[in-house]
N, C-alpha and C. Protein backbone atom coordinates (compact mmCIF):
# COMPACT_ATOMS: atom_id res chain seq x y z
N UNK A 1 169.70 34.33 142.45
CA UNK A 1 169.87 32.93 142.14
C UNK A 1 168.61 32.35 141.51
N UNK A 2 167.54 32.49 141.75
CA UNK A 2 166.12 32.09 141.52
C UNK A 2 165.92 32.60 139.85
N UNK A 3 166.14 34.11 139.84
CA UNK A 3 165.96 34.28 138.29
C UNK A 3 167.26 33.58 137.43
N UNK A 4 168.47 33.10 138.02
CA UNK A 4 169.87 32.51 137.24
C UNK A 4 168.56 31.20 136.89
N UNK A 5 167.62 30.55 137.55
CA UNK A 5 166.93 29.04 137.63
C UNK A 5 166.16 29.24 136.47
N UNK A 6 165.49 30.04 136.63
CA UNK A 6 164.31 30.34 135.72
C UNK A 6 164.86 30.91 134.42
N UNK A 7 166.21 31.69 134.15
CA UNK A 7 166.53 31.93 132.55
C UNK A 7 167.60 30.43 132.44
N UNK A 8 168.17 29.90 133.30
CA UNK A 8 168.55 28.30 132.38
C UNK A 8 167.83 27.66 132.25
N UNK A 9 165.99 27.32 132.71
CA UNK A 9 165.52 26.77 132.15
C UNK A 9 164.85 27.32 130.37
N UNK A 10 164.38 28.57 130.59
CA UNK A 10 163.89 29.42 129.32
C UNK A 10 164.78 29.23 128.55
N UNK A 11 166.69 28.63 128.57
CA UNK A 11 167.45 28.84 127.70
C UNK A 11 167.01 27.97 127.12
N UNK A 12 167.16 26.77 127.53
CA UNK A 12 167.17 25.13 127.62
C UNK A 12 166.15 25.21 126.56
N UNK A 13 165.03 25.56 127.16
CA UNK A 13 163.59 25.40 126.40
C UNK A 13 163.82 25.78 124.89
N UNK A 14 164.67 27.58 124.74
CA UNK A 14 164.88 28.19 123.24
C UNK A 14 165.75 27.26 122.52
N UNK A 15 166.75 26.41 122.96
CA UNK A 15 167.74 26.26 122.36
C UNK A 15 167.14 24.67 121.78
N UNK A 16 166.15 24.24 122.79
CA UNK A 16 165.80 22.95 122.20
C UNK A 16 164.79 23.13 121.03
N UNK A 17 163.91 24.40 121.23
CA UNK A 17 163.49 24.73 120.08
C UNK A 17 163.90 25.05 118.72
N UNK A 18 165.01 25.42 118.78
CA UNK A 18 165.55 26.24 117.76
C UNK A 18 166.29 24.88 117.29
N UNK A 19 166.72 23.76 118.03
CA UNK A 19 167.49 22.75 117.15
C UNK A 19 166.12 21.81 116.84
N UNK A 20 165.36 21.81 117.05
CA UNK A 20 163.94 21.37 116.81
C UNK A 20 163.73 21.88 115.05
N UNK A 21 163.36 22.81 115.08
CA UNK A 21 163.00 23.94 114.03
C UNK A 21 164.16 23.43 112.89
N UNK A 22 165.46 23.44 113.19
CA UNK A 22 166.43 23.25 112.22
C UNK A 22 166.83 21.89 111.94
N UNK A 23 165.89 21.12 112.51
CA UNK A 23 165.97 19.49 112.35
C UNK A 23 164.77 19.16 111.02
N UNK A 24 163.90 20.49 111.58
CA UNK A 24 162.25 20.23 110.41
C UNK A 24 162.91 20.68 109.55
N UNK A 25 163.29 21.59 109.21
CA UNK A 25 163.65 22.33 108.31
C UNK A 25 164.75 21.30 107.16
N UNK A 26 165.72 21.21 107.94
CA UNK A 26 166.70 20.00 107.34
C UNK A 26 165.91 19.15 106.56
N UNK A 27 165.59 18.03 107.10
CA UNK A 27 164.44 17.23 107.08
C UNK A 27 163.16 17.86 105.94
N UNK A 28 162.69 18.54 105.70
CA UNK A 28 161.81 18.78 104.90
C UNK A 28 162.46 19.00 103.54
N UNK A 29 163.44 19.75 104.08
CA UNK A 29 164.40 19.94 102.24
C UNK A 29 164.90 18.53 101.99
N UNK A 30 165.34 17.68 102.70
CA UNK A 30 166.27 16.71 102.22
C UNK A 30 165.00 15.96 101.55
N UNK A 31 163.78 15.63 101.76
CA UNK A 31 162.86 15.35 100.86
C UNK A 31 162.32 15.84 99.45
N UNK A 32 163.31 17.13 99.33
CA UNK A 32 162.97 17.74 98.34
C UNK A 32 161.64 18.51 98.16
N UNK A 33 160.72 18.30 99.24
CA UNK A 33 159.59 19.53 99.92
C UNK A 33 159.88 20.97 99.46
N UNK A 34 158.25 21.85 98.88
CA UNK A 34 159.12 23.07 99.41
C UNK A 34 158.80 23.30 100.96
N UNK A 35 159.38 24.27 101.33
CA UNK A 35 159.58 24.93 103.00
C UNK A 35 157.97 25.50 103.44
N UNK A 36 157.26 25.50 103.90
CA UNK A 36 156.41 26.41 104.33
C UNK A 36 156.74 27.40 105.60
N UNK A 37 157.61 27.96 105.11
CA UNK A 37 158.06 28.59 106.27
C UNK A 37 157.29 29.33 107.13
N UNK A 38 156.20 30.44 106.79
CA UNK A 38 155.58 30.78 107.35
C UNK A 38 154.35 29.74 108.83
N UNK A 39 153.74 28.93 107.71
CA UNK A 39 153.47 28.07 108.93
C UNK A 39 154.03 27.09 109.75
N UNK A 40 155.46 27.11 109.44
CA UNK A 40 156.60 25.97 110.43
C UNK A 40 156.86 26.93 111.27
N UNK A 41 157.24 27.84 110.98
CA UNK A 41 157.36 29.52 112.21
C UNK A 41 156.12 29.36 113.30
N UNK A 42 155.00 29.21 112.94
CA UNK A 42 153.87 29.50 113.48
C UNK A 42 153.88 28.58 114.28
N UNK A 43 154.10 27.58 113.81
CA UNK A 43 153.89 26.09 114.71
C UNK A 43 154.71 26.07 115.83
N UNK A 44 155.81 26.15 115.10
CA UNK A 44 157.33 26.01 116.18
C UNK A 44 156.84 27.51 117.16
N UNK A 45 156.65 28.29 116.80
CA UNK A 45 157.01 29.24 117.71
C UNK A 45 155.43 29.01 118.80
N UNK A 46 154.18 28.68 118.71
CA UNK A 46 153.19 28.07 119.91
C UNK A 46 153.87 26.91 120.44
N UNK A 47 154.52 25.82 119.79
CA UNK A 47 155.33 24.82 120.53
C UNK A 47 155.84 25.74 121.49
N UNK A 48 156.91 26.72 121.50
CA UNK A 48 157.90 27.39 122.31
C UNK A 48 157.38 27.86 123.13
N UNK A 49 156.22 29.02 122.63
CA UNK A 49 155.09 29.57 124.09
C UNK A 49 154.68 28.36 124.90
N UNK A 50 154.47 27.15 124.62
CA UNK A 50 153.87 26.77 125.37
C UNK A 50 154.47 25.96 126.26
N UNK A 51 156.08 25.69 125.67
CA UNK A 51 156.74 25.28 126.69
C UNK A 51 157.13 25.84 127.64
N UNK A 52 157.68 27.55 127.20
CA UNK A 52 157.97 28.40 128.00
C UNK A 52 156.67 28.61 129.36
N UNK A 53 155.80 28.90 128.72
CA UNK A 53 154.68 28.56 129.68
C UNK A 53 154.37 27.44 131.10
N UNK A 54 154.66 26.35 130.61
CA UNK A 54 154.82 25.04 131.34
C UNK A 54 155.86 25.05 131.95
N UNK A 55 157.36 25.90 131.44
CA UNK A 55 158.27 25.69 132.57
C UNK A 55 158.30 26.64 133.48
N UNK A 56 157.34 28.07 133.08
CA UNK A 56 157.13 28.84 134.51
C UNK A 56 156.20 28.34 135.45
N UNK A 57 155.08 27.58 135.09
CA UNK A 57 154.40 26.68 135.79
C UNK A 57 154.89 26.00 136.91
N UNK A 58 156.00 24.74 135.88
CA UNK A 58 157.33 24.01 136.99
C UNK A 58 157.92 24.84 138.12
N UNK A 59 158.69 25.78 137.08
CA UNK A 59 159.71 26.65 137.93
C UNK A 59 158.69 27.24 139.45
N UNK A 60 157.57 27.85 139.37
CA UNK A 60 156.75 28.32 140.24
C UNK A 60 156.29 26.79 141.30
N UNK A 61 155.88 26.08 140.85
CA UNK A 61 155.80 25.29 141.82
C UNK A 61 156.91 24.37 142.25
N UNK A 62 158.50 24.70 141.83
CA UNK A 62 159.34 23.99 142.52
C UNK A 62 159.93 24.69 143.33
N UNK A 63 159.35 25.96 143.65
CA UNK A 63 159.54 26.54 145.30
C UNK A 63 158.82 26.21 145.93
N UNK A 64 157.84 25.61 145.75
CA UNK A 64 156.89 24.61 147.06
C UNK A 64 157.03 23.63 147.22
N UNK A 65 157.94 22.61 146.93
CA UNK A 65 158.20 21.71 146.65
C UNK A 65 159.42 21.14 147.06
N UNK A 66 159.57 20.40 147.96
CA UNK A 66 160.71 20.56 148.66
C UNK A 66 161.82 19.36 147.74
N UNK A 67 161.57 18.22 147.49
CA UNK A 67 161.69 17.01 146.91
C UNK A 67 161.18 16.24 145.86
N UNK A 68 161.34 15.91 145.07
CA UNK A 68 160.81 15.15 144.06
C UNK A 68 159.87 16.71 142.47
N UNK A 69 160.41 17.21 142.32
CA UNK A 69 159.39 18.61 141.75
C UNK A 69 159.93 18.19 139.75
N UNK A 70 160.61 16.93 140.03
CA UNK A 70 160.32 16.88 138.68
C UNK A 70 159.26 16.14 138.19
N UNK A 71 158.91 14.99 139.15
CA UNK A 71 157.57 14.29 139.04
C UNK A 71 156.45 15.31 139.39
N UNK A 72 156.11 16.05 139.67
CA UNK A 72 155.50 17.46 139.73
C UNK A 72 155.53 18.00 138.88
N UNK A 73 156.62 18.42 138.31
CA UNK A 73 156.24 18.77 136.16
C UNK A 73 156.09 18.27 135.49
N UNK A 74 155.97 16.79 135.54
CA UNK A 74 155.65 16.37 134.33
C UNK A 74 154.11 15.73 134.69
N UNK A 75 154.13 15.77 135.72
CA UNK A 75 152.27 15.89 136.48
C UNK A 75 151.41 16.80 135.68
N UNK A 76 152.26 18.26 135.75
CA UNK A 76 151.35 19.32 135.47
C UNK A 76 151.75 19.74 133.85
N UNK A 77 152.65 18.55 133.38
CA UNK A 77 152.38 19.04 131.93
C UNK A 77 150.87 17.71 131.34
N UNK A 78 151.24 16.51 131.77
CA UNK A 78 150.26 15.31 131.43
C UNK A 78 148.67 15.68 131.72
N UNK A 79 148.97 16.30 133.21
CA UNK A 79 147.34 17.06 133.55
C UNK A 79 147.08 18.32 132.36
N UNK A 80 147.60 18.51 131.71
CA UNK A 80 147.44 19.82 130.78
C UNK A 80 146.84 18.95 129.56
N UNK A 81 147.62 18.36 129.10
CA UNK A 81 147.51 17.15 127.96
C UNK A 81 146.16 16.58 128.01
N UNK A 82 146.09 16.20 128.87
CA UNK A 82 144.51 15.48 129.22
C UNK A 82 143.66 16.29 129.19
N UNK A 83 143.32 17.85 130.04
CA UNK A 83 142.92 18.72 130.21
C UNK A 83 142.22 19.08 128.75
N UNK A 84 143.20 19.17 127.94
CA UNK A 84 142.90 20.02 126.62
C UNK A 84 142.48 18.46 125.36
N UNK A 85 142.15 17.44 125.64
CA UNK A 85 141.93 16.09 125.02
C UNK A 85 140.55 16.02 125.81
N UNK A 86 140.21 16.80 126.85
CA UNK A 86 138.85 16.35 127.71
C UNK A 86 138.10 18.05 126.94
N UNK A 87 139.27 18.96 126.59
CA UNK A 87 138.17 19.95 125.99
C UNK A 87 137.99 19.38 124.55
N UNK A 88 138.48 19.06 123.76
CA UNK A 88 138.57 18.57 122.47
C UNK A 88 137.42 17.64 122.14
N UNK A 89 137.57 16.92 123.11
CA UNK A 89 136.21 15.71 122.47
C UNK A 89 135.30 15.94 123.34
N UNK A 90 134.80 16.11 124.40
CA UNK A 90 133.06 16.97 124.61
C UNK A 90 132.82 18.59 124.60
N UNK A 91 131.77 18.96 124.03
CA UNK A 91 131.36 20.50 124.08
C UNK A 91 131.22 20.98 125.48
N UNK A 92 130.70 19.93 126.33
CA UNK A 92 130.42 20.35 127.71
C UNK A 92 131.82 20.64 128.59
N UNK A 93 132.66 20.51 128.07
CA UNK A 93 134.32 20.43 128.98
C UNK A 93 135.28 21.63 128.25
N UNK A 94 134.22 22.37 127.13
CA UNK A 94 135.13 23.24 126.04
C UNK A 94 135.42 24.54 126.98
N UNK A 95 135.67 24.92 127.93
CA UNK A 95 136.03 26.04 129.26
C UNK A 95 137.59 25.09 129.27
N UNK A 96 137.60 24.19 129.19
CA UNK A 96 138.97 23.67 130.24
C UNK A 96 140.23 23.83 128.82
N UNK A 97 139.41 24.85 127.76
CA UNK A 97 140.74 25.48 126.56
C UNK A 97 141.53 26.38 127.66
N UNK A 98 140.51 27.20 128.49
CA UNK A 98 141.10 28.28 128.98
C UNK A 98 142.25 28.57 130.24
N UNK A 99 142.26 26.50 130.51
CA UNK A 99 143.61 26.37 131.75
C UNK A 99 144.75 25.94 131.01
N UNK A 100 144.79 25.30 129.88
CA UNK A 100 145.76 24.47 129.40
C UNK A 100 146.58 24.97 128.39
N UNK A 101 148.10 25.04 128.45
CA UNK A 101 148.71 25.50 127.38
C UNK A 101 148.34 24.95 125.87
N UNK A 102 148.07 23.90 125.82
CA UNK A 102 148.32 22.49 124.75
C UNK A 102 147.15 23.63 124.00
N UNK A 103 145.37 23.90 124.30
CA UNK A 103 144.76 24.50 123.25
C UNK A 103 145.41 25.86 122.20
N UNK A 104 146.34 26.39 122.76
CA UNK A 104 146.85 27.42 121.48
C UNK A 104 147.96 26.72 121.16
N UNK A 105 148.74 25.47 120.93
CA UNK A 105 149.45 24.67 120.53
C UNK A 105 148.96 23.67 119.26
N UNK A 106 148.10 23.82 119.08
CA UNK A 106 147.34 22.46 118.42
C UNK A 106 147.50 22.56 116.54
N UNK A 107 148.56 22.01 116.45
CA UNK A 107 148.93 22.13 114.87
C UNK A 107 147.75 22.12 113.83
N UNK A 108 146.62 21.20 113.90
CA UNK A 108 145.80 21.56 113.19
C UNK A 108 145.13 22.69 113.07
N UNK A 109 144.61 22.93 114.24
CA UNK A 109 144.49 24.47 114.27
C UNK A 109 144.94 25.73 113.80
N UNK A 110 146.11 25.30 114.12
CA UNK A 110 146.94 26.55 113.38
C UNK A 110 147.33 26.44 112.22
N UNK A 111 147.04 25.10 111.64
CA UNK A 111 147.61 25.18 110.32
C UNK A 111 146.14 25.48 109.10
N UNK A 112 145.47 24.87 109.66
CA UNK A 112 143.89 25.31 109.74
C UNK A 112 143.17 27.00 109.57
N UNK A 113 144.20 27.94 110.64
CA UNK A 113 143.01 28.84 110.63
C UNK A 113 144.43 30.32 110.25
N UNK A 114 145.47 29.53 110.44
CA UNK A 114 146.50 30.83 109.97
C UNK A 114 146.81 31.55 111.25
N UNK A 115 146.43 30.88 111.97
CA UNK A 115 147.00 31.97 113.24
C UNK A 115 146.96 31.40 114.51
N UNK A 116 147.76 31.95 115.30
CA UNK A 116 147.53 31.58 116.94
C UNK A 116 146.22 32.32 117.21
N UNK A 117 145.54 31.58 118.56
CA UNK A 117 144.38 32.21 119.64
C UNK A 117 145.65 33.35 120.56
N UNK A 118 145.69 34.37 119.96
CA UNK A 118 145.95 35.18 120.84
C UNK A 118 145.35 35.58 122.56
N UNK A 119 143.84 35.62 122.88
CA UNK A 119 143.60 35.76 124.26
C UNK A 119 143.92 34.41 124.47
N UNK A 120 144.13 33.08 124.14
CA UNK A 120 144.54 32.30 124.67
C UNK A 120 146.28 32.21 124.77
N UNK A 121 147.03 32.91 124.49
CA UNK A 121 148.54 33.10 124.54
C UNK A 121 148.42 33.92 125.62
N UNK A 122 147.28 35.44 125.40
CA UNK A 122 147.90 36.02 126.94
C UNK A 122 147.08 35.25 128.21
N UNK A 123 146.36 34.35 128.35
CA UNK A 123 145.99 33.93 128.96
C UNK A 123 146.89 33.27 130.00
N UNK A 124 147.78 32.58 129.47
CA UNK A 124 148.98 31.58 129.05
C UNK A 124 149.91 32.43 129.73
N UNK A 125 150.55 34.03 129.23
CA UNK A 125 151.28 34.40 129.65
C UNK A 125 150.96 34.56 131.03
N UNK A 126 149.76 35.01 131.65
CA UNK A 126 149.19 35.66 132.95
C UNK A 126 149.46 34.47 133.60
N UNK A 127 148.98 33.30 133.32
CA UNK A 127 149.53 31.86 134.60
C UNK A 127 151.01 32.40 134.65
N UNK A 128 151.69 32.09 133.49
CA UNK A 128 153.07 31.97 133.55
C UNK A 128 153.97 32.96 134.59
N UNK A 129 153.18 34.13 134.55
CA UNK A 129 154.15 35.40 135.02
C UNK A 129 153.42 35.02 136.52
N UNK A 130 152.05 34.57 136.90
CA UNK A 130 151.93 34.19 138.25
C UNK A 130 152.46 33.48 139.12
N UNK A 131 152.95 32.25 137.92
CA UNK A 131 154.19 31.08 138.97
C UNK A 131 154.96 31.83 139.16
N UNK A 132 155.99 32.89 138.66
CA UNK A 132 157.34 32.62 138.55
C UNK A 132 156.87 33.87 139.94
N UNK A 133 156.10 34.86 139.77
CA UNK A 133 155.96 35.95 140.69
C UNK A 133 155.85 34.87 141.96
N UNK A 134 154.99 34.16 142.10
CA UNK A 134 154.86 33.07 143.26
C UNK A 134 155.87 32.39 143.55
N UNK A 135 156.56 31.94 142.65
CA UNK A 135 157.97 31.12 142.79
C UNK A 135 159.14 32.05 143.39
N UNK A 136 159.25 32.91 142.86
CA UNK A 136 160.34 34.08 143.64
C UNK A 136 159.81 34.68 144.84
N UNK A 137 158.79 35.22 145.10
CA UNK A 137 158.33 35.33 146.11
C UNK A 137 158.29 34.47 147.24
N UNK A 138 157.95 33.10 147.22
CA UNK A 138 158.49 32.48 148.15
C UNK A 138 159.79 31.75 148.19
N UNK A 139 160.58 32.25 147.35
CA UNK A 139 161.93 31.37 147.21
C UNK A 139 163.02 32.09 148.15
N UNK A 140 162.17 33.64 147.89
CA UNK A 140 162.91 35.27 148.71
C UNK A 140 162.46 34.71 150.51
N UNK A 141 161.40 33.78 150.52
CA UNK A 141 160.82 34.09 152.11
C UNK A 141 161.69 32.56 152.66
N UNK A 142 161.87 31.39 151.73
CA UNK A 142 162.12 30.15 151.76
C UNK A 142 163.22 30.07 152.54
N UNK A 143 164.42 31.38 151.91
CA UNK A 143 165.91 31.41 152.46
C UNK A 143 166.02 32.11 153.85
N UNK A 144 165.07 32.83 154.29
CA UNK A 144 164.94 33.39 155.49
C UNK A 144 164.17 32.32 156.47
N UNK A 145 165.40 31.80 157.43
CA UNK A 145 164.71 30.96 158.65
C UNK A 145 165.26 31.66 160.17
């Protein structure tokens, strides 16, 4: 039941992406734009890591969480937001790239340098696969009273 939780949210997440992506896309031609496809791919697809990211985050801490765990995700997406806006504008806070999804998200960046921060994606993945390991793990101990 726990992994049925965790792939309807990952669906949720792809499918909002993907009508995301085909809204830019729409939208850029109907201006008569050409496409940059390569870097709308790039963009859209760190948008997606990083949501996917943030909802194993959620998903992991809404097995501790007995009540209220949606004000709890959107806690720990706003604390991310801030997080990576407190590494952005001082040098002395530039470590706090390495908690927050939002720094390998950052459109300028990527449109900027041609690429994702890869150790910052697997960085990203390693939280991610820790909630959900934490989240099932106690979701397996939660149902046993």
């Amino acid at each position: 039941m726990t992994l049925q939780k965790l792939a309807a949210v990952l669906l949720e997440v792809l499918v909002m992406n993907a009508v995301l992506l085909a809204v830019s896309l729409v939208c850029i031609a109907g201006i008569g734009e050409e496409i940059p496809y390569a870097q709308l791919l790039r963009l859209h697809g760190a948008y997606l890591l990083m949501q996917a990211e943030l909802a194993c985050l959620c998903f992991g801490l809404s097995a501790f969480v007995i009540r209220g765990s949606a004000g709890a995700g959107l806690g720990i997406a706003l604390m991310a937001y801030f997080l990576n806006l407190a590494a952005n504008i001082a040098q002395s806070a530039h470590a706090l790239r390495y908690v927050t999804p939002f720094a390998y998200a950052e459109g300028a960046e990527i449109l900027e340098h041609g690429q994702l921060d890869g150790g910052l994606i697997l960085l990203g993945a390693v939280y991610a696969l820790a909630a959900v390991a934490a989240g099932i793990r106690h979701y397996a101990h939660k149902d046993i009273r």
